[in-house]
Protein backbone atom coordinates (compact mmCIF):
# COMPACT_ATOMS: atom_id res chain seq x y z
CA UNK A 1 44.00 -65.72 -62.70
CA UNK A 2 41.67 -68.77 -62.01
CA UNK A 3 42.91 -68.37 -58.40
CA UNK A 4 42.01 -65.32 -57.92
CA UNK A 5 38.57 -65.93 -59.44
CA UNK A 6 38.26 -69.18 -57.38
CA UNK A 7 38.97 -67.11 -53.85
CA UNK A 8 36.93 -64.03 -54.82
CA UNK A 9 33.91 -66.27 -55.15
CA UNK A 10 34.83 -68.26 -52.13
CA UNK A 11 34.98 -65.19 -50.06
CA UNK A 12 31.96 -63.83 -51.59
CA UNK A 13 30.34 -66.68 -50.75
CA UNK A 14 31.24 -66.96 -47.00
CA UNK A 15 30.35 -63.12 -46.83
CA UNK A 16 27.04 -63.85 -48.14
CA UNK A 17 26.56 -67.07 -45.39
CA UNK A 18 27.98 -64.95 -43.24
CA UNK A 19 25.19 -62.05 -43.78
CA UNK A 20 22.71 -64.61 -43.09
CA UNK A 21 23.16 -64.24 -39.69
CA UNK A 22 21.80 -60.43 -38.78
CA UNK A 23 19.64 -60.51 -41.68
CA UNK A 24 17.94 -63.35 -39.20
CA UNK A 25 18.12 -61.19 -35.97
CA UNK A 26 16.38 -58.77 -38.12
CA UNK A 27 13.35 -60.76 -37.87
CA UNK A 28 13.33 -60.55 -34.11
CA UNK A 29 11.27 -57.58 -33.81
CA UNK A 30 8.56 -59.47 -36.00
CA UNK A 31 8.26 -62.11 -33.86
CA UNK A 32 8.45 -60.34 -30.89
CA UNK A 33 5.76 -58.05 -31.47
CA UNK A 34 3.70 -60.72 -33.26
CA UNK A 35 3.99 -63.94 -31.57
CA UNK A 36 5.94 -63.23 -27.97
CA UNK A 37 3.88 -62.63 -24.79
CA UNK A 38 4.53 -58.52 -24.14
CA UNK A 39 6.56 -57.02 -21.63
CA UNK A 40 9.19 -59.74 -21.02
CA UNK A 41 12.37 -58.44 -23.39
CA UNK A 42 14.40 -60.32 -20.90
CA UNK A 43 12.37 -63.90 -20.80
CA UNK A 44 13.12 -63.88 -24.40
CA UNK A 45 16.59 -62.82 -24.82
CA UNK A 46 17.62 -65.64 -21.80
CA UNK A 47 15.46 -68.14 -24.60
CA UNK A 48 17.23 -67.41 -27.03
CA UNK A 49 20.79 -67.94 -25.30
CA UNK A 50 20.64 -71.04 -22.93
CA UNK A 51 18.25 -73.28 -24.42
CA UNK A 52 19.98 -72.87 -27.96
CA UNK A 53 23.67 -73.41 -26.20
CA UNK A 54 22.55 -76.61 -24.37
CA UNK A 55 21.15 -77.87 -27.65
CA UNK A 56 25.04 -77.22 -29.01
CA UNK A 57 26.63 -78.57 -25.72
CA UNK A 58 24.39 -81.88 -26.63
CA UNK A 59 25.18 -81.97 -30.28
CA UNK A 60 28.72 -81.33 -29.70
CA UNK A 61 29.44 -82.95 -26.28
CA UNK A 62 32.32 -80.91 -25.54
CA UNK A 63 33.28 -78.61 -22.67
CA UNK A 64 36.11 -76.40 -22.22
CA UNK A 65 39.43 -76.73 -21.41
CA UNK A 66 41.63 -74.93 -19.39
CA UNK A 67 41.64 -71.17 -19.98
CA UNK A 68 38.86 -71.41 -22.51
CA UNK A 69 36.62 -71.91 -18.93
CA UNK A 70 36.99 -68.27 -18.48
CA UNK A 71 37.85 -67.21 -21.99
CA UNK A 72 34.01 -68.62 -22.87
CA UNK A 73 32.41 -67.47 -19.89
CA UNK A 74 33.70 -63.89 -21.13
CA UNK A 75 33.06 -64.08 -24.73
CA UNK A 76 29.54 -65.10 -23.74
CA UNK A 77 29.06 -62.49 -21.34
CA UNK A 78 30.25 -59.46 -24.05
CA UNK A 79 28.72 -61.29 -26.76
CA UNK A 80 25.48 -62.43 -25.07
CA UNK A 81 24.61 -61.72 -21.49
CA UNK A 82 26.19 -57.98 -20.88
CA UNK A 83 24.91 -57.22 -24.94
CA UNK A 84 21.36 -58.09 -24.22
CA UNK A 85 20.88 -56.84 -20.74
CA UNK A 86 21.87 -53.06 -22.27
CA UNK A 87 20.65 -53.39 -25.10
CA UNK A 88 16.93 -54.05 -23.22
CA UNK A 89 18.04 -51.09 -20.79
CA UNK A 90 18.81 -48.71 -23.94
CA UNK A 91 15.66 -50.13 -25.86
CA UNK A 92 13.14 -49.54 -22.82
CA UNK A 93 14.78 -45.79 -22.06
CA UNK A 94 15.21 -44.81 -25.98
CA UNK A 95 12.97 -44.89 -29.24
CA UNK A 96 14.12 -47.94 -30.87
CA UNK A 97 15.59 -45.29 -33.95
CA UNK A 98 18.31 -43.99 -31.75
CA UNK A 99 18.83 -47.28 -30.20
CA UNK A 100 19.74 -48.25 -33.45
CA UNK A 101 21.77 -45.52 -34.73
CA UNK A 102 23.97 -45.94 -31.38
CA UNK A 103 24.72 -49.50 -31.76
CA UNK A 104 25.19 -48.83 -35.95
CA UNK A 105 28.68 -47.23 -34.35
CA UNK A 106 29.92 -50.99 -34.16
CA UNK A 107 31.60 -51.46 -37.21
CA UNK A 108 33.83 -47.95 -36.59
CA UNK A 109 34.73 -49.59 -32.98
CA UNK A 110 35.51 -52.94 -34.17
CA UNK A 111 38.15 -51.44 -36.73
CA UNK A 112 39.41 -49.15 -33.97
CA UNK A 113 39.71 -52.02 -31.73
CA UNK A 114 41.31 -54.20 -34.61
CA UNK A 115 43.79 -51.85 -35.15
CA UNK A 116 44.92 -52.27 -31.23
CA UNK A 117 44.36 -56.12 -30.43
CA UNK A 118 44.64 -57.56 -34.12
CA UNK A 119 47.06 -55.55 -35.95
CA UNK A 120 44.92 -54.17 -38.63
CA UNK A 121 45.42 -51.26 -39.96
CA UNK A 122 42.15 -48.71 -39.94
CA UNK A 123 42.16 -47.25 -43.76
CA UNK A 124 40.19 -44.18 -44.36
CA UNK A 125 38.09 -46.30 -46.93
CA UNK A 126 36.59 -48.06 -43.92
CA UNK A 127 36.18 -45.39 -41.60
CA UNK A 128 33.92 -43.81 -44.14
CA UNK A 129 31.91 -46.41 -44.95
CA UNK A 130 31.56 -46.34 -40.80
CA UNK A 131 30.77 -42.76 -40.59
CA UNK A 132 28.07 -43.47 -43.99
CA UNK A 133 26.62 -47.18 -41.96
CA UNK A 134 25.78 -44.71 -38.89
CA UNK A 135 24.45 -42.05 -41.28
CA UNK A 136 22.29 -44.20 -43.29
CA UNK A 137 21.06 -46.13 -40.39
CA UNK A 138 19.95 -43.17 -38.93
CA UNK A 139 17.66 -41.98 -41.77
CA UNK A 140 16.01 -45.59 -42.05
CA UNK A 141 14.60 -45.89 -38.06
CA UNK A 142 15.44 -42.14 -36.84
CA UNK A 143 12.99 -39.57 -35.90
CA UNK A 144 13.03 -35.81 -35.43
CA UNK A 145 11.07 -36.34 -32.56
CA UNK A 146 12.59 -39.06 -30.55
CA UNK A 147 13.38 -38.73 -27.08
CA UNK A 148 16.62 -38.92 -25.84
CA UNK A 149 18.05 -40.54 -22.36
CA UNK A 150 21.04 -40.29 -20.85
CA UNK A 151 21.06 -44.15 -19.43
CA UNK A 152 20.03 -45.21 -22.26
CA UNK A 153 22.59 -43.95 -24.19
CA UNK A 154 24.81 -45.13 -21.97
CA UNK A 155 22.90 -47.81 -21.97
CA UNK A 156 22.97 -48.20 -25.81
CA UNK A 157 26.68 -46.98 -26.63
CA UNK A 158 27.86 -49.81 -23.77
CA UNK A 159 26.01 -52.45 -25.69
CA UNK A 160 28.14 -51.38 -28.98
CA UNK A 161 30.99 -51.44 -27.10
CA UNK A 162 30.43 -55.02 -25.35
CA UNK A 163 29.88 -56.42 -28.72
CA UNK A 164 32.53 -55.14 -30.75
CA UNK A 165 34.70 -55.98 -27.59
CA UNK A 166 33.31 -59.44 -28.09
CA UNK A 167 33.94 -59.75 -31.73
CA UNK A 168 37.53 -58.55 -32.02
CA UNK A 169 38.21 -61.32 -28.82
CA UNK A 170 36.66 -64.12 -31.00
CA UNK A 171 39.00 -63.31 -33.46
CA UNK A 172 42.12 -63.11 -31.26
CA UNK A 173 41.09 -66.10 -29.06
CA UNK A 174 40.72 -68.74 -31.75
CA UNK A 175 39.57 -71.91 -30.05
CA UNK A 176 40.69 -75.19 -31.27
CA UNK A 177 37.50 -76.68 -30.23
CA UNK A 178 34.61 -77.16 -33.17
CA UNK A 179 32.84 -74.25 -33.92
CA UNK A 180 29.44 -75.45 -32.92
CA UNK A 181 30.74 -76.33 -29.31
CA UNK A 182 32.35 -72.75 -28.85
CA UNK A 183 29.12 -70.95 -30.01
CA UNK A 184 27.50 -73.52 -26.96
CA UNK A 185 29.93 -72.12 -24.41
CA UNK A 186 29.13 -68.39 -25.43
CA UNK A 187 25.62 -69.02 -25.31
CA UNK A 188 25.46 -71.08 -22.08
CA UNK A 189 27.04 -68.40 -20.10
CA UNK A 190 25.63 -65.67 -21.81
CA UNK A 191 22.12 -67.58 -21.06
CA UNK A 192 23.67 -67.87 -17.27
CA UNK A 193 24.01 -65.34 -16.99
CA UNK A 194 20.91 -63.20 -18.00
CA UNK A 195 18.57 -65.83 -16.31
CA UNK A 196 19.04 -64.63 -12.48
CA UNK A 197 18.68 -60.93 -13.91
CA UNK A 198 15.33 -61.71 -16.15
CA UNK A 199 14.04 -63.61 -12.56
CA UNK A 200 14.35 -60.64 -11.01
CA UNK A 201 13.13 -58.20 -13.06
CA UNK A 202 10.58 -60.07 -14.50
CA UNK A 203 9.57 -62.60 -12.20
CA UNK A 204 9.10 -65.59 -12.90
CA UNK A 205 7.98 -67.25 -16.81
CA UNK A 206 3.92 -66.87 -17.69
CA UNK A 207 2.29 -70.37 -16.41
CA UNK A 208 0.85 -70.74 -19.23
CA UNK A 209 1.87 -69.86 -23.13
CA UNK A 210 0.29 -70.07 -26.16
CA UNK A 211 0.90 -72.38 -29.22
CA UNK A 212 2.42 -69.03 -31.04
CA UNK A 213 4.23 -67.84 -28.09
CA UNK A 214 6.06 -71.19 -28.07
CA UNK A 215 6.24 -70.71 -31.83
CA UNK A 216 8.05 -67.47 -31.16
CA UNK A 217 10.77 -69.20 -28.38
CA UNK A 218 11.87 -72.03 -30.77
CA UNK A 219 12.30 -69.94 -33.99
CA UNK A 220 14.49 -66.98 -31.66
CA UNK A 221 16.45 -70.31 -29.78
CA UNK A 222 17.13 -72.40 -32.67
CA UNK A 223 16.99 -70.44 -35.73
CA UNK A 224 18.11 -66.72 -34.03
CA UNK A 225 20.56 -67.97 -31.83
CA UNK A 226 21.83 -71.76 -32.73
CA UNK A 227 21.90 -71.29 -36.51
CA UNK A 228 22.77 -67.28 -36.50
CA UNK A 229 25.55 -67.07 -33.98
CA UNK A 230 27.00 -70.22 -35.50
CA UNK A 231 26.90 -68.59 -38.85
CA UNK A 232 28.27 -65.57 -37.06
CA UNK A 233 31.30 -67.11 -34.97
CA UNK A 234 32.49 -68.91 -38.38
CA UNK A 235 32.72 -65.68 -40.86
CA UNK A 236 34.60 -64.48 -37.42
CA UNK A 237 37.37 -67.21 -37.51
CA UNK A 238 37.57 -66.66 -41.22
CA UNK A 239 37.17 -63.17 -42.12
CA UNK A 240 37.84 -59.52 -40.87
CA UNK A 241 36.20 -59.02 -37.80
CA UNK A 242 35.74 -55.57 -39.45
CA UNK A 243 34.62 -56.95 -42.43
CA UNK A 244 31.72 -59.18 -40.48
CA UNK A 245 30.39 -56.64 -37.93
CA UNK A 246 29.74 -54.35 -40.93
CA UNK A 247 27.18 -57.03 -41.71
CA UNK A 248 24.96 -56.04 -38.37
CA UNK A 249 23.81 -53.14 -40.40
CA UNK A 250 21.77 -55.16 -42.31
CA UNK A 251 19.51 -56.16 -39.25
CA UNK A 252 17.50 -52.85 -39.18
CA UNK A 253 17.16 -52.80 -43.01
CA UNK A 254 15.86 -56.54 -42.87
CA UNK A 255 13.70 -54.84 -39.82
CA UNK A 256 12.25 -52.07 -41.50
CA UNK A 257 11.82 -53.94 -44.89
CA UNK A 258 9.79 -56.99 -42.95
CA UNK A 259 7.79 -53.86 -40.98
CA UNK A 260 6.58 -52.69 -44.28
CA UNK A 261 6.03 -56.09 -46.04
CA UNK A 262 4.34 -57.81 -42.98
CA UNK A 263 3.02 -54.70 -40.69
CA UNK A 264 1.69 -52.42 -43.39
CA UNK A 265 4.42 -49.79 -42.40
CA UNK A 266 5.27 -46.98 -44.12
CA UNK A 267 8.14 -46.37 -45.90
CA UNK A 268 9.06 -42.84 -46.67
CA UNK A 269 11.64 -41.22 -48.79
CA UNK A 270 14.56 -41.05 -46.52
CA UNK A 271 14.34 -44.14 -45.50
CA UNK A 272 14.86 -45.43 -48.69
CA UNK A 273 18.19 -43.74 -49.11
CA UNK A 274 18.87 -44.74 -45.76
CA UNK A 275 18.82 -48.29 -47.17
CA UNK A 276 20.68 -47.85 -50.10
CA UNK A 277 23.13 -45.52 -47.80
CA UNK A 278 23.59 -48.61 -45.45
CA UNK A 279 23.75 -50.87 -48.53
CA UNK A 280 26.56 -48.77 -50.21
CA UNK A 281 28.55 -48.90 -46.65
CA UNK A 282 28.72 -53.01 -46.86
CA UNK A 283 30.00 -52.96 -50.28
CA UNK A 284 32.57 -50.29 -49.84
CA UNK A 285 33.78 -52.30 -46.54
CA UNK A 286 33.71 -56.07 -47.94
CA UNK A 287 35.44 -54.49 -50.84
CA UNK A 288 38.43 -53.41 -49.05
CA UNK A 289 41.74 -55.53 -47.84
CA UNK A 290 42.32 -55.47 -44.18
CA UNK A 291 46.00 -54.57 -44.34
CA UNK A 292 47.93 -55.88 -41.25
CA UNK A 293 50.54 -53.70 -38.92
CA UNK A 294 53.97 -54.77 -38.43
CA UNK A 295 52.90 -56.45 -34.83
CA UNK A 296 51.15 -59.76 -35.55
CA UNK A 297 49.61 -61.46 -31.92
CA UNK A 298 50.57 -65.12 -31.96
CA UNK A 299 46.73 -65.80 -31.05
CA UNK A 300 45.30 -64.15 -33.94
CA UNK A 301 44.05 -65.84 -37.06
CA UNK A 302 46.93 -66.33 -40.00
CA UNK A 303 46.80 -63.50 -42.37
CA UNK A 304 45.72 -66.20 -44.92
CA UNK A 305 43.20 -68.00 -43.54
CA UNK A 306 40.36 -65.69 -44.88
CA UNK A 307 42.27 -66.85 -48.29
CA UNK A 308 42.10 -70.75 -47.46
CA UNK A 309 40.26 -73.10 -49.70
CA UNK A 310 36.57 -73.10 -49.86
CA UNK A 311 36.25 -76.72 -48.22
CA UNK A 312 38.79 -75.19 -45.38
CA UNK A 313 36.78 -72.92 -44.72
CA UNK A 314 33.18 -73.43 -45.32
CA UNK A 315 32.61 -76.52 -43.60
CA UNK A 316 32.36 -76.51 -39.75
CA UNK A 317 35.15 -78.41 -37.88
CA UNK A 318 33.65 -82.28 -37.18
């Protein structure tokens, strides 16, 4: 019984570090809109990736190794580059509401495609708490008269796709290399490649930037990408991918909740049960067992690593 306890609170604990990271990217529309220069989405997203992954690459000094040369450049590109170039397509073509209810279909891909590539069995608890993420979501940032696109949708529901894509992959291709270095890979070529594609739509960086514009790039770099994705990639390696994406719901609550405290927005009714909708979703899904399928992928993580000790798993590889 003192087991049990002992790995219930370990797991609730990585969950919770875990959470940390998209309850961080939910502070990105703050910043942006308060201390970023406007009109340059892309200038910002390439900040956050390639100056945060050479800080890793220096930390860490490690490159790949054999496949994990392409295996990184394509985890960075779902996870990083190809994410943030729709998602700024989706977000300049659609209200930011039905951006967000789009991508709040994650969680329901994720499972689907962790049924296919992991073994994990979808349960009918999760796909519920899907359905009831998307549903919530929607009643926190939708509105009945938002615009809709048909790029960006496309737009919006590719960027979903990319990224749960990305997610179940980090799970299945478990690197032996430290954590911090593999987040450095990801966000090197993820900064790689959204730099020539910011150049030319953007042109090139402002001359000159202000002391909170730089303000802005170092929190996004270090804290939103170098601490978050780190955070991210290690409740990957040792928990349900299901489980973790679940967690992005939390960036438009943090969103919404730091639009009201900060911005003076208002909050109405439904968007209060949105957020206790959306809240309701994570519990229901980090209270249920992935359950595994007969087929078990020899590059997947063991089924009891997300049971391993809390120093095993807690504590980034040296």
């Amino acid at each position: 019984m003192r087991y049990i306890v002992l790995v219930l609170r370990n797991r609730l604990a990585l969950i919770m570090v875990t959470a940390l990271a998209p309850a961080i990217w939910g502070t990105t529309y703050l910043v942006t809109t308060e201390l970023l220069p406007p009109g340059r989405p892309l200038l910002a997203a390439v900040v956050r990736a390639l100056p945060a992954g050479l800080l890793l690459l220096l930390l860490t000094r490690r490159l790949p190794q054999g496949v994990w040369w392409w295996r990184a450049f394509a985890l960075g590109a779902l996870n990083i580059g190809l994410f943030f170039a729709l998602l700024f397509i989706g977000a300049y073509r659609l209200p930011g509401g039905v951006a967000a209810t789009i991508g709040a279909v994650q969680p329901l891909l994720v499972a689907g495609l962790s049924s296919g590539l992991l073994g994990e069995r979808l349960s009918a608890r999760t796909a519920i708490a899907a359905v009831a993420g998307v549903a919530g979501v929607s009643l926190l940032v939708l509105r009945a008269d938002a615009r809709l696109d048909a790029i960006g949708i496309a737009a919006a529901a590719g960027g979903a796709i990319v990224m749960a894509t990305g997610v179940v992959l980090s799970k299945r291709w478990t690197s032996p290399a430290p954590l911090l270095a593999t987040t450095g890979w990801q966000l090197v070529a993820g900064g790689l490649l959204l730099l020539p594609v910011a150049l030319l739509v953007e042109g090139p960086p402002p001359a000159a930037l202000s002391p909170a514009n730089l303000t802005g790039y170092v929190y996004l770099a270090v804290i939103g990408s170098a601490v978050a994705y780190s955070l991210w990639f290690r409740g990957i390696r040792a928990l349900s991918p299901t489980h973790v994406t679940f967690l992005g719901l939390l960036s438009p609550l943090v969103a919404t909740a730091l639009g009201w405290l900060a911005l003076g927005q208002s909050l109405t009714v439904p968007q209060i049960v949105g957020g206790l909708v959306v809240l309701a979703a994570l519990v229901a899904a980090q209270t249920s067992r992935p359950r595994r399928g007969p087929r078990n992928s020899p590059e997947q993580t063991p089924p009891g690593q997300a049971d391993a000790p809390i120093r095993d798993r807690l504590i980034p590889t040296p």
